[in-house]
Protein backbone atom coordinates (compact mmCIF):
# COMPACT_ATOMS: atom_id res chain seq x y z
CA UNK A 1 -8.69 23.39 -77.20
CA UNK A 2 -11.44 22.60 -74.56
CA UNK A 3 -11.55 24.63 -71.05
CA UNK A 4 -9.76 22.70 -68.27
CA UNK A 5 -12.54 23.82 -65.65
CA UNK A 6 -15.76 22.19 -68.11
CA UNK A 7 -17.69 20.01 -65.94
CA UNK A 8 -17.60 15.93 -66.34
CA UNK A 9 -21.18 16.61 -67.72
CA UNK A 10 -19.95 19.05 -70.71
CA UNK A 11 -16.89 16.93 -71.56
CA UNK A 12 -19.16 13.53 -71.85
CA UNK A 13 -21.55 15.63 -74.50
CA UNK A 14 -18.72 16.40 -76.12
CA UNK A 15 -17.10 13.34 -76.31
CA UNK A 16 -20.41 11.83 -77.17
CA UNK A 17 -20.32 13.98 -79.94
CA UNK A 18 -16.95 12.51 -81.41
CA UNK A 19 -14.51 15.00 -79.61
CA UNK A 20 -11.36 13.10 -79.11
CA UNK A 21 -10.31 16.66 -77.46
CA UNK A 22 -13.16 16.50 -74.54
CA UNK A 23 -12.19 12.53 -74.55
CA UNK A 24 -8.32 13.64 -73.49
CA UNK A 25 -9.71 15.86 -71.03
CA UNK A 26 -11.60 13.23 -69.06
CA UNK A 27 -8.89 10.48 -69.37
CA UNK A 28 -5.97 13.01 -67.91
CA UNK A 29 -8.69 14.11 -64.93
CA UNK A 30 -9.66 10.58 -64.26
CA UNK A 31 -7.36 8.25 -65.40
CA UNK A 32 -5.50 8.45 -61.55
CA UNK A 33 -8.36 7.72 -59.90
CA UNK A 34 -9.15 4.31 -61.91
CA UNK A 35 -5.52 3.26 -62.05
CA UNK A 36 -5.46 3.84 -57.77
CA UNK A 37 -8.53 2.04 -57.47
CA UNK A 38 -7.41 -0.88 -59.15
CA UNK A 39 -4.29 -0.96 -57.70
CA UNK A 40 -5.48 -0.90 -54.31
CA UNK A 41 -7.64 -3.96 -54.55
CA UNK A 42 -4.83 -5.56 -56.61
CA UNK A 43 -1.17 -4.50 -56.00
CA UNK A 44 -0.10 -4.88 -59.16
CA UNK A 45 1.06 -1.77 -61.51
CA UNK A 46 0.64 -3.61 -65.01
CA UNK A 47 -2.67 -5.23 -64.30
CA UNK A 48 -3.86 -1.61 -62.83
CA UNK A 49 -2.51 0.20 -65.90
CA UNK A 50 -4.29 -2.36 -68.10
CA UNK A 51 -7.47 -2.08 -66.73
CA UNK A 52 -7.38 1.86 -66.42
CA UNK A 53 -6.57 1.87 -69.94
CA UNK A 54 -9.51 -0.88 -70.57
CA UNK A 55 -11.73 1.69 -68.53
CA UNK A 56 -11.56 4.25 -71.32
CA UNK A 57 -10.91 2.18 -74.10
CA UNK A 58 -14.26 0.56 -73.08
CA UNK A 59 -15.84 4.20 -72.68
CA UNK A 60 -14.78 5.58 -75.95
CA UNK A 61 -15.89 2.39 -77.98
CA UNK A 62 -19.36 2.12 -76.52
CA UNK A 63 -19.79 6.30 -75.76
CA UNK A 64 -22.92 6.41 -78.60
CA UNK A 65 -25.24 3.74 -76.00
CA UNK A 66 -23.58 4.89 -73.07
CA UNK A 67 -25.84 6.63 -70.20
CA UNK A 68 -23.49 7.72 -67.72
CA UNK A 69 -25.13 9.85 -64.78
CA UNK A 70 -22.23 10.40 -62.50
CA UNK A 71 -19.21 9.76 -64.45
CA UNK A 72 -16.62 10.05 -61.21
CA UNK A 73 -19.12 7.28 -60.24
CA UNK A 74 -19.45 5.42 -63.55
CA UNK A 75 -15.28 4.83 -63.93
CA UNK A 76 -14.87 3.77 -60.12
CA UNK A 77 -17.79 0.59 -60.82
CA UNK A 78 -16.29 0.05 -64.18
CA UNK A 79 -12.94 -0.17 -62.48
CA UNK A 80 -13.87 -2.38 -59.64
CA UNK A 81 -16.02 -4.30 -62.47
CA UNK A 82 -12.46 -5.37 -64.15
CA UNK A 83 -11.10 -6.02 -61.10
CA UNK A 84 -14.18 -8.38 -60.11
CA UNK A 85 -13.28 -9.98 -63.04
CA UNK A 86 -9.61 -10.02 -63.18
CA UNK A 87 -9.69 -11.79 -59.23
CA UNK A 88 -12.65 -14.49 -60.97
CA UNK A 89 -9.60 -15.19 -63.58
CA UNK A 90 -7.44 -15.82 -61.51
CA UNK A 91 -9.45 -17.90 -58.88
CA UNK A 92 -10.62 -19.99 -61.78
CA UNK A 93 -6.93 -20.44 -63.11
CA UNK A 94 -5.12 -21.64 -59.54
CA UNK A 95 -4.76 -25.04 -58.85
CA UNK A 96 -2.89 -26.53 -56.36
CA UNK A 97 -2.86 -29.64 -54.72
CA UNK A 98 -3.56 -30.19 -50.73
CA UNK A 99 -2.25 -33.28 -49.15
CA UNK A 100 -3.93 -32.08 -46.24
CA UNK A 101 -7.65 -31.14 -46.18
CA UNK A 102 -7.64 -29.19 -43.05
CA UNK A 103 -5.96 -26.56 -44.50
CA UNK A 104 -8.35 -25.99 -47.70
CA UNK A 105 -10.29 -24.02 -45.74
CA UNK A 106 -7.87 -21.69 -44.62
CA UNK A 107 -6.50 -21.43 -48.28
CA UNK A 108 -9.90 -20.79 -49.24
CA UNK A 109 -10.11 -18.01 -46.56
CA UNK A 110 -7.27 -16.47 -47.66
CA UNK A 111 -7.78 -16.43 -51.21
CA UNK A 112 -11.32 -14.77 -50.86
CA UNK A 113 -9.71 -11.71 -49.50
CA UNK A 114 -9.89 -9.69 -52.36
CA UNK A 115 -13.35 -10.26 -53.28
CA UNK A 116 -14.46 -9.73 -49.40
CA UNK A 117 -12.67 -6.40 -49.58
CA UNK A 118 -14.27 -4.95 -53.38
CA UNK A 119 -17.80 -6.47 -51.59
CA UNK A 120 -17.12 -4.31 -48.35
CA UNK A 121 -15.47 -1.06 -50.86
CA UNK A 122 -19.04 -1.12 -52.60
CA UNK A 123 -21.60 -1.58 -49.85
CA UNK A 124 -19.04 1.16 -48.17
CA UNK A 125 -19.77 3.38 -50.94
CA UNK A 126 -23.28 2.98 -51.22
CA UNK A 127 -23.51 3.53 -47.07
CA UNK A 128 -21.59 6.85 -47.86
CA UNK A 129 -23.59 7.83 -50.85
CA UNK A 130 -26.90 7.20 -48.72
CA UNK A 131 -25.50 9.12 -46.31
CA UNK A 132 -24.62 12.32 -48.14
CA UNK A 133 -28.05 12.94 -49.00
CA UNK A 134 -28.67 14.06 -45.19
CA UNK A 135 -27.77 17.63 -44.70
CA UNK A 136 -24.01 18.04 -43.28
CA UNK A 137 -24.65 19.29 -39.90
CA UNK A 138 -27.45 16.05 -39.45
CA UNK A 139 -24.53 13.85 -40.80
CA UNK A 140 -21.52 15.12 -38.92
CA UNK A 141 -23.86 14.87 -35.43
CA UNK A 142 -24.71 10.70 -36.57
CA UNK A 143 -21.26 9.42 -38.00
CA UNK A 144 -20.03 11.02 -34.79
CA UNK A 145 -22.05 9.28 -32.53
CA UNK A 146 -22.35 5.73 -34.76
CA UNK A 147 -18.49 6.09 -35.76
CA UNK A 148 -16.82 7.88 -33.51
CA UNK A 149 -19.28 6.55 -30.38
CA UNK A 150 -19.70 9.61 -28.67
CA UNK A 151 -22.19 10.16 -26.62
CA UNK A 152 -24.72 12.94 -27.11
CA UNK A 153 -23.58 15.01 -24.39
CA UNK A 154 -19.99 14.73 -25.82
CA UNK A 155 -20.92 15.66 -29.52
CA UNK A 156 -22.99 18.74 -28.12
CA UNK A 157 -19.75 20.17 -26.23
CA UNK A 158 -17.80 19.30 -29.22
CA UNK A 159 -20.46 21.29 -31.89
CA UNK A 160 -21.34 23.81 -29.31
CA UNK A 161 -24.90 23.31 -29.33
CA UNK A 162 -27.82 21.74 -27.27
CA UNK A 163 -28.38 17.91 -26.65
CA UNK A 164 -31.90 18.31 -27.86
CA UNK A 165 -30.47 19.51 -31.30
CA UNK A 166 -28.20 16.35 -30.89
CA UNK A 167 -30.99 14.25 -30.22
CA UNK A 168 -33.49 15.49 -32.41
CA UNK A 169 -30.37 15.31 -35.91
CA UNK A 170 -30.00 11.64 -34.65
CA UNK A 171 -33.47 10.65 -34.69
CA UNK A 172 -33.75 12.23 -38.02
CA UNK A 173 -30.75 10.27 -39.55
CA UNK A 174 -31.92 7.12 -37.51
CA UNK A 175 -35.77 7.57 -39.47
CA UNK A 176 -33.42 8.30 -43.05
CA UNK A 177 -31.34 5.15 -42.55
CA UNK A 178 -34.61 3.28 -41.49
CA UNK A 179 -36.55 4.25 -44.70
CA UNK A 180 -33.22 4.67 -47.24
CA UNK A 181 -31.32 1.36 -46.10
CA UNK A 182 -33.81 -1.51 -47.09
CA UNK A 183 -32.03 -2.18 -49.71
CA UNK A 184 -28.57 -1.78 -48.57
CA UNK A 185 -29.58 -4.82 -45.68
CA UNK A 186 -30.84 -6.80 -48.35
CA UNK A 187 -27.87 -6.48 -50.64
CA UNK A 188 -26.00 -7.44 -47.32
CA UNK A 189 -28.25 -10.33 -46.81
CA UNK A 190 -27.66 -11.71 -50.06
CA UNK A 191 -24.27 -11.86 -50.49
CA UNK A 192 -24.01 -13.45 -47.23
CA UNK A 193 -26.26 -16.27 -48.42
CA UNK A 194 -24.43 -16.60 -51.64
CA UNK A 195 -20.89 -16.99 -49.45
């Protein structure tokens, strides 16, 4: 029997080795997390539980050409992947008639919903990922004053330390989100166009 505190890491080289054991072991520490994820975006239990169990059906099948880096990481995409697709499915499959053409575009509003939210959960997590690479104290000091809009004088009475510290962490993060989110505004940028 496999060690309940092995890393992700360990239990993935073991289940790419063919342990159905080290397999177990990441299904009952994950398995939660993909089922909440997918039921959040969707509110349903059975289509959840489906695609949780599609998650590591999916995983085991293709573990031999699988690189996974993060795997906490890895089984949130894959989740919001299915439910991408399950929301496409069912977008392609409703049809209803509209006597009255004013209200499409309200329908079609309202029926985008989901999508909007998985395309705001994932540039979220990206924003927060980016983020994390600052060191903590840098971090706390800008998500308090971009977040929480304090001012600098406020956040220094709060930490207990100089302005000029709280200046200086802010133009640090401001520089890392310069240089680090390119890409993230470009994402941004293109899924707006493709609306």
């Amino acid at each position: 029997m496999l060690k309940s505190n092995l890393t992700d890491d360990l239990l993935w080289r073991a289940v790419c080795a063919g342990s159905s054991t080290a397999f177990r072991s990441i299904i009952d520490r994950h398995w939660e997390a993909v089922y909440t994820t997918a039921f959040s975006y969707l509110q349903d239990r059975d289509i959840a539980m489906e695609i949780a169990n599609d998650t590591f059906l999916n995983i085991w099948q293709k573990k031999s050409t699988l690189d996974i880096g993060s795997f906490r990481n890895y089984l949130t995409t894959s989740a919001r992947y299915h439910v991408y697709k399950v929301l496409k499915t069912k977008r392609a499959l409703k049809l209803a008639y509209v006597a009255d053409y004013d209200k499409l575009y309200a329908m079609d509003v309202a029926h985008n919903s989901g999508e909007e939210k998985i395309r705001y959960m994932d540039l979220r997590s990206e924003i927060e990922t980016h983020l994390s690479a600052l060191p903590a104290r840098c971090r706390e000091i800008f998500l308090l004053s971009r977040l929480s809009n304090l001012t600098n004088t406020e956040i220094a009475e709060k930490l207990a330390i100089s302005k000029r510290t709280v200046e200086n962490q802010i133009s640090i993060a401001q520089k890392y989100v310069q240089r680090n989110f390119k890409d993230v505004a470009l994402g941004v940028l293109i899924s707006l166009l493709l609306q």
